[in-house]
C-alpha atoms as a PDB file:
ATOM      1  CA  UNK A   1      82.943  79.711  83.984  1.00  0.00           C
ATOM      2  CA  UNK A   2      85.870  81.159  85.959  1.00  0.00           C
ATOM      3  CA  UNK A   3      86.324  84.472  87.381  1.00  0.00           C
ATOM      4  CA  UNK A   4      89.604  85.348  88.619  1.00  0.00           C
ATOM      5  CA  UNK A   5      89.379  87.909  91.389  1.00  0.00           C
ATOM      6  CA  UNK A   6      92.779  89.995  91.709  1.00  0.00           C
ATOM      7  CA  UNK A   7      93.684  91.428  94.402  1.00  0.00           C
ATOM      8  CA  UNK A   8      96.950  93.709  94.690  1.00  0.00           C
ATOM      9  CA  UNK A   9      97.553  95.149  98.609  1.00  0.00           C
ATOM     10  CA  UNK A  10     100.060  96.987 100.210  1.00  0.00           C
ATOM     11  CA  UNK A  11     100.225  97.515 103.662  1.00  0.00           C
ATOM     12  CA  UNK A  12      96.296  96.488 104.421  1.00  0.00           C
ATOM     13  CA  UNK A  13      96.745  94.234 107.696  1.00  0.00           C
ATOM     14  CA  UNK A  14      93.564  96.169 108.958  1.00  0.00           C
ATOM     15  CA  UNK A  15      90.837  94.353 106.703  1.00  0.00           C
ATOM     16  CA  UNK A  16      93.105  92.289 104.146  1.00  0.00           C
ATOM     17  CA  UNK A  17      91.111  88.840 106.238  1.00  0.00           C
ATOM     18  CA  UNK A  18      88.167  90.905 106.110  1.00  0.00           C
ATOM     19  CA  UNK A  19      88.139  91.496 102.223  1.00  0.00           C
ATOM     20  CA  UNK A  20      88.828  87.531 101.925  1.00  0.00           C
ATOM     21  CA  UNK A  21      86.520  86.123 103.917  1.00  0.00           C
ATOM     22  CA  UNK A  22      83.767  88.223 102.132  1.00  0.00           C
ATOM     23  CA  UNK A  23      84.925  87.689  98.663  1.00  0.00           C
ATOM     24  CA  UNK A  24      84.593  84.178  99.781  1.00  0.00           C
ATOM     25  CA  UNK A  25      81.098  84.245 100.616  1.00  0.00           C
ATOM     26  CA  UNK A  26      80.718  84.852  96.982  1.00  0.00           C
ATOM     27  CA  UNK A  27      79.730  81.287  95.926  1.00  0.00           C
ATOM     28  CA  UNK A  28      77.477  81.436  92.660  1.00  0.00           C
ATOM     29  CA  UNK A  29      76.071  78.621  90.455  1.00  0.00           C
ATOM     30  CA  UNK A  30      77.785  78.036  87.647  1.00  0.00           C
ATOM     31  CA  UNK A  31      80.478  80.539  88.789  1.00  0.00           C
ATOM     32  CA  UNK A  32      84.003  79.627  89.460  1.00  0.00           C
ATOM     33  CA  UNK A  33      86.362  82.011  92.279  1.00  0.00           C
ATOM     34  CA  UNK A  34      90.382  81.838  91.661  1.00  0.00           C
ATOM     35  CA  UNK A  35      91.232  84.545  94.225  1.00  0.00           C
ATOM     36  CA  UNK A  36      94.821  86.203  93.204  1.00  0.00           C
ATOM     37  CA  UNK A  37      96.207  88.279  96.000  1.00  0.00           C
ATOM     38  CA  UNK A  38      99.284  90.343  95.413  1.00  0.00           C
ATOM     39  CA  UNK A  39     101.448  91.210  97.930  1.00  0.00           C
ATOM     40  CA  UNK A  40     103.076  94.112  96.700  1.00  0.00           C
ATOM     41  CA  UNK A  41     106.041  94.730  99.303  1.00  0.00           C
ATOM     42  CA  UNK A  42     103.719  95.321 102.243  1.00  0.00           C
ATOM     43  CA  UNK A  43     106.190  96.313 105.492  1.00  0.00           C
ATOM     44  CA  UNK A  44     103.147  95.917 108.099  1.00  0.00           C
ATOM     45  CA  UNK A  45     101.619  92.738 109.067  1.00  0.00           C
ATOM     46  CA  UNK A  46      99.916  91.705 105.658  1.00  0.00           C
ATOM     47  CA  UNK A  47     101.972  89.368 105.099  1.00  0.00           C
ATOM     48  CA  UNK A  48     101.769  87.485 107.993  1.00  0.00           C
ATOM     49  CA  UNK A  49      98.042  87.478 108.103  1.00  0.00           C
ATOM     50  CA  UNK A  50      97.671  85.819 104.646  1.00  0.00           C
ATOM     51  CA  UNK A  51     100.467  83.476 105.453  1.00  0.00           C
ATOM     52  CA  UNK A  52      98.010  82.467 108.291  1.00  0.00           C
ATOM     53  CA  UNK A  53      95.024  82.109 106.203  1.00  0.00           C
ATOM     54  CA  UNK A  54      95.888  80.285 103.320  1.00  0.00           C
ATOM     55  CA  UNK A  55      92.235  78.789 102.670  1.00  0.00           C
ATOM     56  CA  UNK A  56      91.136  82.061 101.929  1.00  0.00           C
ATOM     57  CA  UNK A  57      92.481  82.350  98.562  1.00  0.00           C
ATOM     58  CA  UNK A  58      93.664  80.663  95.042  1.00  0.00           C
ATOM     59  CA  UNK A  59      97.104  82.041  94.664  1.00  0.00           C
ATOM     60  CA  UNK A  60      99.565  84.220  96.850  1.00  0.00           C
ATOM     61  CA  UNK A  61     102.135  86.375  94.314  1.00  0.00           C
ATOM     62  CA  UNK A  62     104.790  87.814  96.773  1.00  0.00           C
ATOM     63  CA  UNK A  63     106.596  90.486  94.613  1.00  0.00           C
ATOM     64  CA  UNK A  64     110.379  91.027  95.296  1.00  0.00           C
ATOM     65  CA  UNK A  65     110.230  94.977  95.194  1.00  0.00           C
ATOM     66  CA  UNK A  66     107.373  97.525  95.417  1.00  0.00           C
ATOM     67  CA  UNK A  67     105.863  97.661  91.898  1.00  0.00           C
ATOM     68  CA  UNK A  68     102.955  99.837  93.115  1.00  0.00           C
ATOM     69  CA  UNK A  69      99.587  99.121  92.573  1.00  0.00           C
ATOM     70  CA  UNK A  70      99.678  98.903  88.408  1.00  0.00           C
ATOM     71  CA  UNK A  71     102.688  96.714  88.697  1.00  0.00           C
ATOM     72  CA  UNK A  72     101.046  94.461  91.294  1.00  0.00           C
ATOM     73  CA  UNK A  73      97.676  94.325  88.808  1.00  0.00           C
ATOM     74  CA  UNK A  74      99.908  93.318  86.054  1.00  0.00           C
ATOM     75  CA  UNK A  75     101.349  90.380  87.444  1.00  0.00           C
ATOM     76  CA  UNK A  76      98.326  89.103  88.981  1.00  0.00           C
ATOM     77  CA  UNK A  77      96.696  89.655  85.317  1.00  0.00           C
ATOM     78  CA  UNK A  78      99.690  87.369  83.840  1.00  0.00           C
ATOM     79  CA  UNK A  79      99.096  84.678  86.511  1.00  0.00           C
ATOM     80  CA  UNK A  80      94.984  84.747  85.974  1.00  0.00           C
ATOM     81  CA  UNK A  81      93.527  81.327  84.744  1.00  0.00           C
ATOM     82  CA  UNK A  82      90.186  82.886  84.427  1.00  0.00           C
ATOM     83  CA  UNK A  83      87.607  83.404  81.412  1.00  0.00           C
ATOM     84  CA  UNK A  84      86.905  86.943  83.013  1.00  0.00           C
ATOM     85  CA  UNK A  85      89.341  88.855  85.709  1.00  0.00           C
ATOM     86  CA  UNK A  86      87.449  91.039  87.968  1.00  0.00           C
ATOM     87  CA  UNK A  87      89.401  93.911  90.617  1.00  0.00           C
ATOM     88  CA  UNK A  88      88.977  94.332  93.857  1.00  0.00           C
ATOM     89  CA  UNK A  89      91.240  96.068  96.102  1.00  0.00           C
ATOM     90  CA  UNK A  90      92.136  94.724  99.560  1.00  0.00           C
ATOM     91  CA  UNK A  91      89.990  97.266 101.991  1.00  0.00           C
ATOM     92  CA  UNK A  92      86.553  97.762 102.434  1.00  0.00           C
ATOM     93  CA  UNK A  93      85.358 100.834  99.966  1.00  0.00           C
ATOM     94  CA  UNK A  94      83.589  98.097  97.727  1.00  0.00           C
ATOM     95  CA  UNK A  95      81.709  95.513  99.123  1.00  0.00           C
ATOM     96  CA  UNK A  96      82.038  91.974  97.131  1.00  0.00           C
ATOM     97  CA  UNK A  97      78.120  91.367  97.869  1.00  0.00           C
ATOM     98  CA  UNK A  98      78.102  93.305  94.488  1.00  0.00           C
ATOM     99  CA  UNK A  99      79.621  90.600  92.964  1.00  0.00           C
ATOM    100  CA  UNK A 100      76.329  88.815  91.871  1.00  0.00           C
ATOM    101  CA  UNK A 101      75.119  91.897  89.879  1.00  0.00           C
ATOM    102  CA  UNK A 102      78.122  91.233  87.791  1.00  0.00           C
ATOM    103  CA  UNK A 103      77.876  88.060  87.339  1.00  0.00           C
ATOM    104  CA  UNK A 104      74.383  87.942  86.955  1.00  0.00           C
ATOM    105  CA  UNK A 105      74.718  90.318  83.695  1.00  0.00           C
ATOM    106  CA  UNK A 106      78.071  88.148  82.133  1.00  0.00           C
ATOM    107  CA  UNK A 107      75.572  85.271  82.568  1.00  0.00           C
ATOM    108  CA  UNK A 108      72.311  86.347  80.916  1.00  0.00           C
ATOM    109  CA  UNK A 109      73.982  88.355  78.075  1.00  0.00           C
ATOM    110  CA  UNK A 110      76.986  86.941  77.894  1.00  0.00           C
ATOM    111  CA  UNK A 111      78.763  91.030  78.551  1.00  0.00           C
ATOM    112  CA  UNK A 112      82.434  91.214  77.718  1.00  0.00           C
ATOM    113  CA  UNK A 113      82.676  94.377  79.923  1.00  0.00           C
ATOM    114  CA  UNK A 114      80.671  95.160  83.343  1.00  0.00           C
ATOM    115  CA  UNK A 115      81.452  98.308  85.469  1.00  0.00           C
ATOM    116  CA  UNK A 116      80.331  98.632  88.900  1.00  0.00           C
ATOM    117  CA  UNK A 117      78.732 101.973  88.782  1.00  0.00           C
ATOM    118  CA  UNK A 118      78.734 104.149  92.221  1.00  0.00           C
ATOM    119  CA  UNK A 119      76.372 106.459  90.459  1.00  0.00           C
ATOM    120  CA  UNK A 120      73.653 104.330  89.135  1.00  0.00           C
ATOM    121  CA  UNK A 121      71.404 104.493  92.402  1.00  0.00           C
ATOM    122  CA  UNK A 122      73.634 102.092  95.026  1.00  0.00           C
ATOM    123  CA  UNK A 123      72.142 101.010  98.107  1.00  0.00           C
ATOM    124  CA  UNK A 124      74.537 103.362 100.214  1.00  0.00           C
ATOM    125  CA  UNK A 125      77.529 105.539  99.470  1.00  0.00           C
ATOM    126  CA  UNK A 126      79.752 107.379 101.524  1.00  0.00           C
ATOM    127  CA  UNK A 127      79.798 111.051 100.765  1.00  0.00           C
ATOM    128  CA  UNK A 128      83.732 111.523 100.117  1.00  0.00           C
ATOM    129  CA  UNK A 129      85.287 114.685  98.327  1.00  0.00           C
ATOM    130  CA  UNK A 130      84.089 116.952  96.095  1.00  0.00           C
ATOM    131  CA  UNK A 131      86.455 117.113  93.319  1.00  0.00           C
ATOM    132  CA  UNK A 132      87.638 113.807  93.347  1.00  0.00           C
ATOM    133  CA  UNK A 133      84.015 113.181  92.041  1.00  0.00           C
ATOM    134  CA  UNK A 134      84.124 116.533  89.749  1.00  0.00           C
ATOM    135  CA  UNK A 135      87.114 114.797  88.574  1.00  0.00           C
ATOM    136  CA  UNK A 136      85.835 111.507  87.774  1.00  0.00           C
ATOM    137  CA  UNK A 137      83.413 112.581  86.439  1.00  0.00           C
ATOM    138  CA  UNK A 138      85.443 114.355  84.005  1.00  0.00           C
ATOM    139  CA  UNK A 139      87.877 111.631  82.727  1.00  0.00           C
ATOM    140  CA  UNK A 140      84.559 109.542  82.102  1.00  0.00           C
ATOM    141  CA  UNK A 141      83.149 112.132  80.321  1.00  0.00           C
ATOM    142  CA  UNK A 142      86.689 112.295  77.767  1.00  0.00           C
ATOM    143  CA  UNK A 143      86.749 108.577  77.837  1.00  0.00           C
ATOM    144  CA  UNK A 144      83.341 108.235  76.611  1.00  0.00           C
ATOM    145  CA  UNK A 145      83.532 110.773  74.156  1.00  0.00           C
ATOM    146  CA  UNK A 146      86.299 109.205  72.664  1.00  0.00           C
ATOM    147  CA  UNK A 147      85.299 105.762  72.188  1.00  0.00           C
ATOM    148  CA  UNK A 148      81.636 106.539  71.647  1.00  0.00           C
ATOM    149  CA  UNK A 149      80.354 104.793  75.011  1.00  0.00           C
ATOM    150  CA  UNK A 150      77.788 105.649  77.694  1.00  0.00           C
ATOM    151  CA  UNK A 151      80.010 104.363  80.917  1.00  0.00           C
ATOM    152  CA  UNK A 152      79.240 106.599  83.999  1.00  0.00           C
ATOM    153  CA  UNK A 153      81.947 105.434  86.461  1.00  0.00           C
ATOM    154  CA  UNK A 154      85.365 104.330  84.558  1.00  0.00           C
ATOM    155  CA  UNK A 155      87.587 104.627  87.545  1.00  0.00           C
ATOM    156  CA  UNK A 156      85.437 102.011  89.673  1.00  0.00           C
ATOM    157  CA  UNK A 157      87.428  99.921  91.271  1.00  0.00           C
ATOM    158  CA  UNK A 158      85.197  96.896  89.948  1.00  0.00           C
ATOM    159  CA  UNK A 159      85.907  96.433  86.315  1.00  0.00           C
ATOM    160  CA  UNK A 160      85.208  93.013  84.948  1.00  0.00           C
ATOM    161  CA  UNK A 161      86.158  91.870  81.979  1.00  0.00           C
ATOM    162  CA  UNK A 162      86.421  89.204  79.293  1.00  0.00           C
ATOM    163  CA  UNK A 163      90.229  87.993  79.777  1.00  0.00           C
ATOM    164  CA  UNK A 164      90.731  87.315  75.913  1.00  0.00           C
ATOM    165  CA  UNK A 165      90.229  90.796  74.815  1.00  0.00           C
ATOM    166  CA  UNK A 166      93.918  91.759  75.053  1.00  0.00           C
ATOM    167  CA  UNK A 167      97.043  90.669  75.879  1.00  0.00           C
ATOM    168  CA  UNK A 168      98.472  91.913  79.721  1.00  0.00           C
ATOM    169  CA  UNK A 169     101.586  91.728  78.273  1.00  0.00           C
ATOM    170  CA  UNK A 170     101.153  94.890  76.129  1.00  0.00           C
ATOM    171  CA  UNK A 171     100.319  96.718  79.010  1.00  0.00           C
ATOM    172  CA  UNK A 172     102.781  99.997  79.121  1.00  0.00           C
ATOM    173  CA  UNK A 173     101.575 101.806  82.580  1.00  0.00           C
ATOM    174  CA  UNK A 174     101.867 100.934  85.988  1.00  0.00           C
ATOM    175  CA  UNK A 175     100.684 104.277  87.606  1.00  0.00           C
ATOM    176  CA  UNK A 176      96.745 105.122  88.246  1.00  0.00           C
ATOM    177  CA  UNK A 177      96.343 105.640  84.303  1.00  0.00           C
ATOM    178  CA  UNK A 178      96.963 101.437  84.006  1.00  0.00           C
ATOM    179  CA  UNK A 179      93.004 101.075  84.546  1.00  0.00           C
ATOM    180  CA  UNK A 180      92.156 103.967  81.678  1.00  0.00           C
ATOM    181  CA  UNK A 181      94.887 101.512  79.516  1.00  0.00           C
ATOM    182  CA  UNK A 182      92.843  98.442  80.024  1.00  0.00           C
ATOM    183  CA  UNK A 183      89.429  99.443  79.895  1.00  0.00           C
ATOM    184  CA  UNK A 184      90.712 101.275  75.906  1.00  0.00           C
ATOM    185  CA  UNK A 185      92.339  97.938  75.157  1.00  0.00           C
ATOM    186  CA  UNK A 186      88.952  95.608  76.138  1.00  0.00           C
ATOM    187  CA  UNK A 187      86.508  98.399  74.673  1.00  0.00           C
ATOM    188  CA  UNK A 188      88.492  98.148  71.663  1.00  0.00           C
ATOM    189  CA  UNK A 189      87.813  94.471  71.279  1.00  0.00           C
ATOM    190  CA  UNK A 190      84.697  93.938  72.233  1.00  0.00           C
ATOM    191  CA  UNK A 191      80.864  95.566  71.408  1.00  0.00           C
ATOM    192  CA  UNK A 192      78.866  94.136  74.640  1.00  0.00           C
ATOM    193  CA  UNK A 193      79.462  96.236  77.712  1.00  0.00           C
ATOM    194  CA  UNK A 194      77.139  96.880  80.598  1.00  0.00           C
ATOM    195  CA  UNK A 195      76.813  98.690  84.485  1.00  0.00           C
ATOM    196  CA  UNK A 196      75.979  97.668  87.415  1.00  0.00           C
ATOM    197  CA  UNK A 197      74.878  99.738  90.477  1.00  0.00           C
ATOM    198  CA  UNK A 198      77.937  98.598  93.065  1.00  0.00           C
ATOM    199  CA  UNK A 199      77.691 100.804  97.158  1.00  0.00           C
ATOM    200  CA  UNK A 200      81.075 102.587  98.180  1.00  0.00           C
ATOM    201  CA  UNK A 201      82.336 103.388 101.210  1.00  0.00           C
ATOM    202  CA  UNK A 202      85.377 105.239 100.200  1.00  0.00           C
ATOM    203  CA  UNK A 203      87.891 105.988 102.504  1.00  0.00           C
ATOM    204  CA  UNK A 204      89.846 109.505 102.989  1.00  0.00           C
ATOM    205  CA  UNK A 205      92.907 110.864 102.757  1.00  0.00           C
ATOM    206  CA  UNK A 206      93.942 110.507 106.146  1.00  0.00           C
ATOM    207  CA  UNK A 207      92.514 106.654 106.386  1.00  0.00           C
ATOM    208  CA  UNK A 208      94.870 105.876 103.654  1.00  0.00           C
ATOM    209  CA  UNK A 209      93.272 106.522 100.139  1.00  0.00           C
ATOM    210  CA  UNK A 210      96.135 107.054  97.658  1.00  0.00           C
ATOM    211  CA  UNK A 211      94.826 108.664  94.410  1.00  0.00           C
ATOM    212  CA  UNK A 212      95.672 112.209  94.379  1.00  0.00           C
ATOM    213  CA  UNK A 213      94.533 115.499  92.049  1.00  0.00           C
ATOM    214  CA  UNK A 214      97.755 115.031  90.205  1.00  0.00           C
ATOM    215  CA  UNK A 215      97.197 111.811  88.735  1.00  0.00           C
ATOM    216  CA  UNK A 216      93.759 113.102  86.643  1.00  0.00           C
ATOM    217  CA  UNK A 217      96.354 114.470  84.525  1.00  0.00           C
ATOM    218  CA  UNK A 218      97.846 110.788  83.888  1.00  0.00           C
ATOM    219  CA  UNK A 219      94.848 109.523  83.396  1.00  0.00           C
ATOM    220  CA  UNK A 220      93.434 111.950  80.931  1.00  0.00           C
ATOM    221  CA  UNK A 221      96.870 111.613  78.778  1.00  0.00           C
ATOM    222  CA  UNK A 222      96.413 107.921  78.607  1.00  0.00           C
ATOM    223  CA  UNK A 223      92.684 108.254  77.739  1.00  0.00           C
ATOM    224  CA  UNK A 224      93.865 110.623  74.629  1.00  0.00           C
ATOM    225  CA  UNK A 225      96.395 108.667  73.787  1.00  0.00           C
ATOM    226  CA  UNK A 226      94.320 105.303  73.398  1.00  0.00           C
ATOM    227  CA  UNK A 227      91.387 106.885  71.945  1.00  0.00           C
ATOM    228  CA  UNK A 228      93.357 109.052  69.154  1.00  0.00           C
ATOM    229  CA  UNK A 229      96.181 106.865  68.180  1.00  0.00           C
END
């Protein structure tokens, strides 16, 4: 089995090699690693660094303009070989050593959907903002009441997925609300989905996390929109 790992970055010369080498300590029997990275316009050294390190990973997409991060996913989803793709994002808030879990689960009951939960009791997790959490909490709450599920985490960042369940081409978002989009789209074709305790070390607003208040509201109008129409 194959498990494509995407990866889009922007501007993450800090741990980009980091991320790499420890998604590439992932090496699982039976399990098969294409690593996607997408370089989604980065102006710092990214670029550079991966140009440097070319054993590190499967694929390189360069992207000719900023896209942002649901752009970046998208492409990366229409160059994925893999039976499953599986997200991680280029710093450290998720740690790949999680990765077994997942696989571990797609393996023994052949799941179609695995979320890495950071509220199923993880080893460690940093204590980051209030109402970012309120918040999540929220939009799983809507998204679960809407397609009759039991997920307590939607907006991880480690969704994993059978690859068949829908077409990336259909995608229609490229803002935050792409990953409420895709999880409606695989839930809607498939009945075996399971969690996964995953640790977080999520990073702030001034170390360079980029998901504001504002887009909840995104979110929760693409969560209505796939669950009522």
């Amino acid at each position: 089995m194959q498990i494509s790992i995407i990866i889009p970055i922007f501007n993450e010369e800090a741990t980009i090699i980091d991320i790499l080498k420890k998604v590439n300590n992932q090496r699982i029997d039976e399990i098969d690693l294409e690593i996607i990275v997408i370089n989604d316009c980065s102006t710092d050294n990214t670029l550079d660094l991966l140009e440097d390190n070319k054993g590190l990973y499967t694929k390189l997409i360069n992207l000719e303009k900023n896209l942002g991060k649901g752009g970046a996913v998208k492409r990366g989803l229409l160059d994925s070989e893999g039976d499953y793709v599986l997200f991680q994002d280029g710093d450290l808030e998720y740690n790949p050593d999680d990765y077994i879990k997942i696989f571990n689960v797609i393996k023994e009951y052949k799941a179609e959907i695995v979320i890495g939960s950071r509220f199923l009791s993880p080893d460690y997790i940093r204590v980051h903002n209030y109402y970012h959490k309120i918040g999540n909490k929220f939009i799983t709450f809507m998204f679960n009441v809407l397609n009759n599920t039991t997920f307590t985490d939607i907006y991880s960042c480690y969704l994993c997925y059978k690859k068949d369940l829908f077409d990336p081409e259909l995608l229609k978002s490229n803002g935050w609300e792409q990953q409420a989009e895709i999880l409606s789209n695989a839930v809607g074709n498939s009945s075996i989905y399971y969690e996964v305790p995953v640790s977080y070390s999520g990073r702030s607003f001034d170390e360079g996390k980029k998901i504001r208040g504002r887009d909840v509201f995104k979110v929760l109008f693409m969560i209505l929109k796939k669950g009522l129409f």
